[in-house]
C-alpha atoms as a PDB file:
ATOM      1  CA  UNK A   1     -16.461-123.070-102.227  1.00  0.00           C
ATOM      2  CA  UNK A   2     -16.018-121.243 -98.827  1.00  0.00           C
ATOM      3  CA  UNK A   3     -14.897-117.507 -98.838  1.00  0.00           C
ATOM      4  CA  UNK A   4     -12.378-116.249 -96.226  1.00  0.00           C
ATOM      5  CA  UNK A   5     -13.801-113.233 -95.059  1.00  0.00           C
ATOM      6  CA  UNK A   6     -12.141-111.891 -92.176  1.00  0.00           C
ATOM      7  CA  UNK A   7     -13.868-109.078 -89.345  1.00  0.00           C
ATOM      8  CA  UNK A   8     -12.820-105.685 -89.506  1.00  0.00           C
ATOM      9  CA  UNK A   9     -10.912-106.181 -86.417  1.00  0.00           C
ATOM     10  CA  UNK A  10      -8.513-109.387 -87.517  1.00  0.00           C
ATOM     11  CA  UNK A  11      -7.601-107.405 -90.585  1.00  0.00           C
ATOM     12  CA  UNK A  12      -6.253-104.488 -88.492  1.00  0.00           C
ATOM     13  CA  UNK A  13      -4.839-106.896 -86.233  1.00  0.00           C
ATOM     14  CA  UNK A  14      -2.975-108.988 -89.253  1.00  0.00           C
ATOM     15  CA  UNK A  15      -1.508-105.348 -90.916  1.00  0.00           C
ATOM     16  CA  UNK A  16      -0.417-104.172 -87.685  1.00  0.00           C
ATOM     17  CA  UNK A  17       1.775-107.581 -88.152  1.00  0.00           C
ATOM     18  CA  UNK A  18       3.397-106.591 -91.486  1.00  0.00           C
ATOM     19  CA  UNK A  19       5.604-104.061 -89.595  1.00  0.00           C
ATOM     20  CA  UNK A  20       6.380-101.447 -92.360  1.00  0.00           C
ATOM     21  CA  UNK A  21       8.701 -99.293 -92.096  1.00  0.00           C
ATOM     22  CA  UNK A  22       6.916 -95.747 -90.703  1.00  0.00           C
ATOM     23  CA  UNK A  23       7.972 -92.978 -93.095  1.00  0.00           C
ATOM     24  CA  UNK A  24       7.094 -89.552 -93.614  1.00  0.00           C
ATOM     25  CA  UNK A  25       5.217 -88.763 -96.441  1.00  0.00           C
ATOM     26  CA  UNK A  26       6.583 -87.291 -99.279  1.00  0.00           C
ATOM     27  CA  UNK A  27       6.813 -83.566-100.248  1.00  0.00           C
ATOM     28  CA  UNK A  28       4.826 -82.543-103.415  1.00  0.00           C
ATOM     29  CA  UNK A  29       6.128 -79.320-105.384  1.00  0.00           C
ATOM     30  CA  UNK A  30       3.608 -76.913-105.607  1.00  0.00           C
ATOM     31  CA  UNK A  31       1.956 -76.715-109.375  1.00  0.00           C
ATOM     32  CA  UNK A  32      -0.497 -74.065-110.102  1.00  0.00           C
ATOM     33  CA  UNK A  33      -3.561 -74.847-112.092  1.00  0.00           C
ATOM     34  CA  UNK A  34      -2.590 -73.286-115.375  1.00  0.00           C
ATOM     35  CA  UNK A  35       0.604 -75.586-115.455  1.00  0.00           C
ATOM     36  CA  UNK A  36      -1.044 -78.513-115.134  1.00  0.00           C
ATOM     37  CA  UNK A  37      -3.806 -77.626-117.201  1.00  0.00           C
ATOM     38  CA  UNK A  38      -0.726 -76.667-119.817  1.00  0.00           C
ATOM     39  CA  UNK A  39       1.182 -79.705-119.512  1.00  0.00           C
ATOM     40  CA  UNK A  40      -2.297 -82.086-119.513  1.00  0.00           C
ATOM     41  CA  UNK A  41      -1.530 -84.653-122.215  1.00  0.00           C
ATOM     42  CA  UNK A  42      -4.354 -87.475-123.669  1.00  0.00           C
ATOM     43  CA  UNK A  43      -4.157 -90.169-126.454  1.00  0.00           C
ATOM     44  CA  UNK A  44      -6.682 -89.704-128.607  1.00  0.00           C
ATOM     45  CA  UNK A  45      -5.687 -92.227-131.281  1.00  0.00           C
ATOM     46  CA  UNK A  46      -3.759 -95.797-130.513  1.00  0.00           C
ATOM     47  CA  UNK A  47      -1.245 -96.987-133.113  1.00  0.00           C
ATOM     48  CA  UNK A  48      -2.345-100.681-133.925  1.00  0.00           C
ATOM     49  CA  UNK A  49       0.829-101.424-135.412  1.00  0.00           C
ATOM     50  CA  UNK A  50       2.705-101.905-131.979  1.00  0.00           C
END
């Protein structure tokens, strides 16, 4: 079995051929540290009955 493996330059060349749409990137509030670190949630047991 033969792998396609393309240079560096034909994979630049094939997504400059997609043509997406150029947007600006999106604005992030501002959230200080202690917010985060306050809102922070984890899973720290799974419910097997689901």
């Amino acid at each position: 079995m033969t792998k396609n493996i393309m240079s560096k330059e034909e994979y630049l060349n094939k997504a400059k051929e997609l043509n997406v749409p150029l947007e600006k990137p999106r604005v992030l509030n501002d959230t200080d540290f202690i917010t985060v670190a306050k809102e922070r949630r984890s899973v720290r047991q799974y419910d097997a009955k689901t």
